[in-house]
C-alpha atoms as a PDB file:
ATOM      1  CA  UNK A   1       4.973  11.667  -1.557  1.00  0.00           C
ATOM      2  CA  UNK A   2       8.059   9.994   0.254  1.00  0.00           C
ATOM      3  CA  UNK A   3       6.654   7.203   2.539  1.00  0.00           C
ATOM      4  CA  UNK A   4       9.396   5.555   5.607  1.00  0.00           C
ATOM      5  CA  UNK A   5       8.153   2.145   5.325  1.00  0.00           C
ATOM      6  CA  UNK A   6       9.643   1.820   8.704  1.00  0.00           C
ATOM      7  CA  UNK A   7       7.076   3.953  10.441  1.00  0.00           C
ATOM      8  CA  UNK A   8       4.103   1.978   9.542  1.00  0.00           C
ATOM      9  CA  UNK A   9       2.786  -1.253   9.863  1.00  0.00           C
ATOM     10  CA  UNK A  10       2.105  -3.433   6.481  1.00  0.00           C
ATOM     11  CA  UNK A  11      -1.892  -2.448   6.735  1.00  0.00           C
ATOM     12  CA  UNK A  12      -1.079   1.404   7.771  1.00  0.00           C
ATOM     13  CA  UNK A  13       0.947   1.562   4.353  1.00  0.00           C
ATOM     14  CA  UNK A  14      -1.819   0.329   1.815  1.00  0.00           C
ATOM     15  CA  UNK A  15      -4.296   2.745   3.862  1.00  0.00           C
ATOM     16  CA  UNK A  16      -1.830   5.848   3.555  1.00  0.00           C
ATOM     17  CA  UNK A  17      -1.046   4.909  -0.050  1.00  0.00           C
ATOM     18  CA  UNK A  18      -5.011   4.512  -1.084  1.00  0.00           C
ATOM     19  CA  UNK A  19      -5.977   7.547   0.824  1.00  0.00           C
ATOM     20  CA  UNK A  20      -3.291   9.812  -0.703  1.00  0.00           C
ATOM     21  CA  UNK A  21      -4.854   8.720  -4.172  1.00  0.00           C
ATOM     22  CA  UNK A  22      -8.219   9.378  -3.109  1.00  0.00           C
ATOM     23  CA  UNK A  23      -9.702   6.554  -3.985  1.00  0.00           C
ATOM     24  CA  UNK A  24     -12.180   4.071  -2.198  1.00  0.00           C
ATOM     25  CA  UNK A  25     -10.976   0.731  -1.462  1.00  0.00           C
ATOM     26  CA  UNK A  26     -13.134  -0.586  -4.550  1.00  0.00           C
ATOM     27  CA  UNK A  27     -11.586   1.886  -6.350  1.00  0.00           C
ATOM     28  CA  UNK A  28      -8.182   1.172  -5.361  1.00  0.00           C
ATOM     29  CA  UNK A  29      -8.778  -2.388  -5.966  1.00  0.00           C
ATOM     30  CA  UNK A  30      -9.487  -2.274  -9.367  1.00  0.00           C
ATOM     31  CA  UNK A  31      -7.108  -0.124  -9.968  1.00  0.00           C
ATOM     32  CA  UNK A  32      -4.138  -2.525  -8.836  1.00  0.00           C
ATOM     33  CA  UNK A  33      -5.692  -5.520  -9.792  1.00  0.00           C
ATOM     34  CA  UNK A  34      -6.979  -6.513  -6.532  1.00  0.00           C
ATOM     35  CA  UNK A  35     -10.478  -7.418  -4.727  1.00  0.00           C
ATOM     36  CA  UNK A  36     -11.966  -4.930  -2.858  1.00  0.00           C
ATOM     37  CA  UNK A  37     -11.627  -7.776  -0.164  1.00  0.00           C
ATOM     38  CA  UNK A  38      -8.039  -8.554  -0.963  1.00  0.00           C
ATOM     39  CA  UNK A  39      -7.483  -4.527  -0.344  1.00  0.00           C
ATOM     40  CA  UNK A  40      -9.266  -4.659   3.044  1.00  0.00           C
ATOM     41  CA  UNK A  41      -7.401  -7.664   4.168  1.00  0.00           C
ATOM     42  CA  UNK A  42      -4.135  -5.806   3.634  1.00  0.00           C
ATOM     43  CA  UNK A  43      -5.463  -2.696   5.408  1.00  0.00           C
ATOM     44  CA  UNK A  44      -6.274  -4.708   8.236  1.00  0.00           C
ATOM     45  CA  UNK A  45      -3.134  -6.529   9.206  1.00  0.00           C
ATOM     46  CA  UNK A  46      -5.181  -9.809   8.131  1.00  0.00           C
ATOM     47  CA  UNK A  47      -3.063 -10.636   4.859  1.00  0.00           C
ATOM     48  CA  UNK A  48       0.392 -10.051   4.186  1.00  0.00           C
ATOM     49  CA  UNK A  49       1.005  -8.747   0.411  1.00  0.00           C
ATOM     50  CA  UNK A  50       4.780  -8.724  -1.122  1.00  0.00           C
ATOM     51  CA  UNK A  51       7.523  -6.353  -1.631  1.00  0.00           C
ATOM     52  CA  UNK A  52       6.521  -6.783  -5.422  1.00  0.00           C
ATOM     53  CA  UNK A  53       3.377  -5.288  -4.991  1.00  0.00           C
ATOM     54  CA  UNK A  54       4.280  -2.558  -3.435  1.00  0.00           C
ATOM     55  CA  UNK A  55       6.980  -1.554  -5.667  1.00  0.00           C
ATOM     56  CA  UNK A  56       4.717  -1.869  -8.591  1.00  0.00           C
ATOM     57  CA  UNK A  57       1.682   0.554  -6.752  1.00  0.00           C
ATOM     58  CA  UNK A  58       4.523   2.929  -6.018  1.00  0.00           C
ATOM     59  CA  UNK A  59       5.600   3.082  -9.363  1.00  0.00           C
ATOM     60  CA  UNK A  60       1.869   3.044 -10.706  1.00  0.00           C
ATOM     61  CA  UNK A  61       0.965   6.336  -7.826  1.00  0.00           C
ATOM     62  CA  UNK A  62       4.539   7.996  -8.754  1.00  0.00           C
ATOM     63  CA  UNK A  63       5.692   7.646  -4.922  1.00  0.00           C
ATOM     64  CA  UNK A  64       9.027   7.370  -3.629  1.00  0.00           C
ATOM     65  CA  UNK A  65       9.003   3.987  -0.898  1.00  0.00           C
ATOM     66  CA  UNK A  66      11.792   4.438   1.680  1.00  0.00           C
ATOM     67  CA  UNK A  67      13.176   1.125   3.371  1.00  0.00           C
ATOM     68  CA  UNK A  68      15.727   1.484   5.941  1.00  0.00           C
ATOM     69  CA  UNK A  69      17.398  -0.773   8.033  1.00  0.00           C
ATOM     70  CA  UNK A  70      16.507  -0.517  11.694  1.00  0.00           C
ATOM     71  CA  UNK A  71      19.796   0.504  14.152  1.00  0.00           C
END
């Protein structure tokens, strides 16, 4: 799965990335080291997470995490 970072917001991104691996946010959560709260936070725009954890889910789901610069 290649995923444009730049067509999503932050919370759109954990949703797509958690949905592609089937899992329920509990699910997901434990398997990233994460409350299930934590995991709905970052789903809903509420809290921000880092470029660090993304790059280590990606590389945990085997996805490929496009960033582009905007024109």
């Amino acid at each position: 799965m290649k995923l444009n970072v730049n067509d999503y917001t932050k919370g759109e991104i954990i949703k797509i990335i958690r949905q592609w691996t089937n899992l329920t946010q509990k699910e997901f959560a434990q398997q990233v080291g994460k409350s299930k709260r934590t995991i709905e936070d970052y789903e809903g725009d509420v809290t921000n997470y880092s470029i660090q954890f993304l790059k280590d889910i990606s590389r945990k789901f085997g996805l490929e995490i496009i960033i582009s610069k905007k024109r």
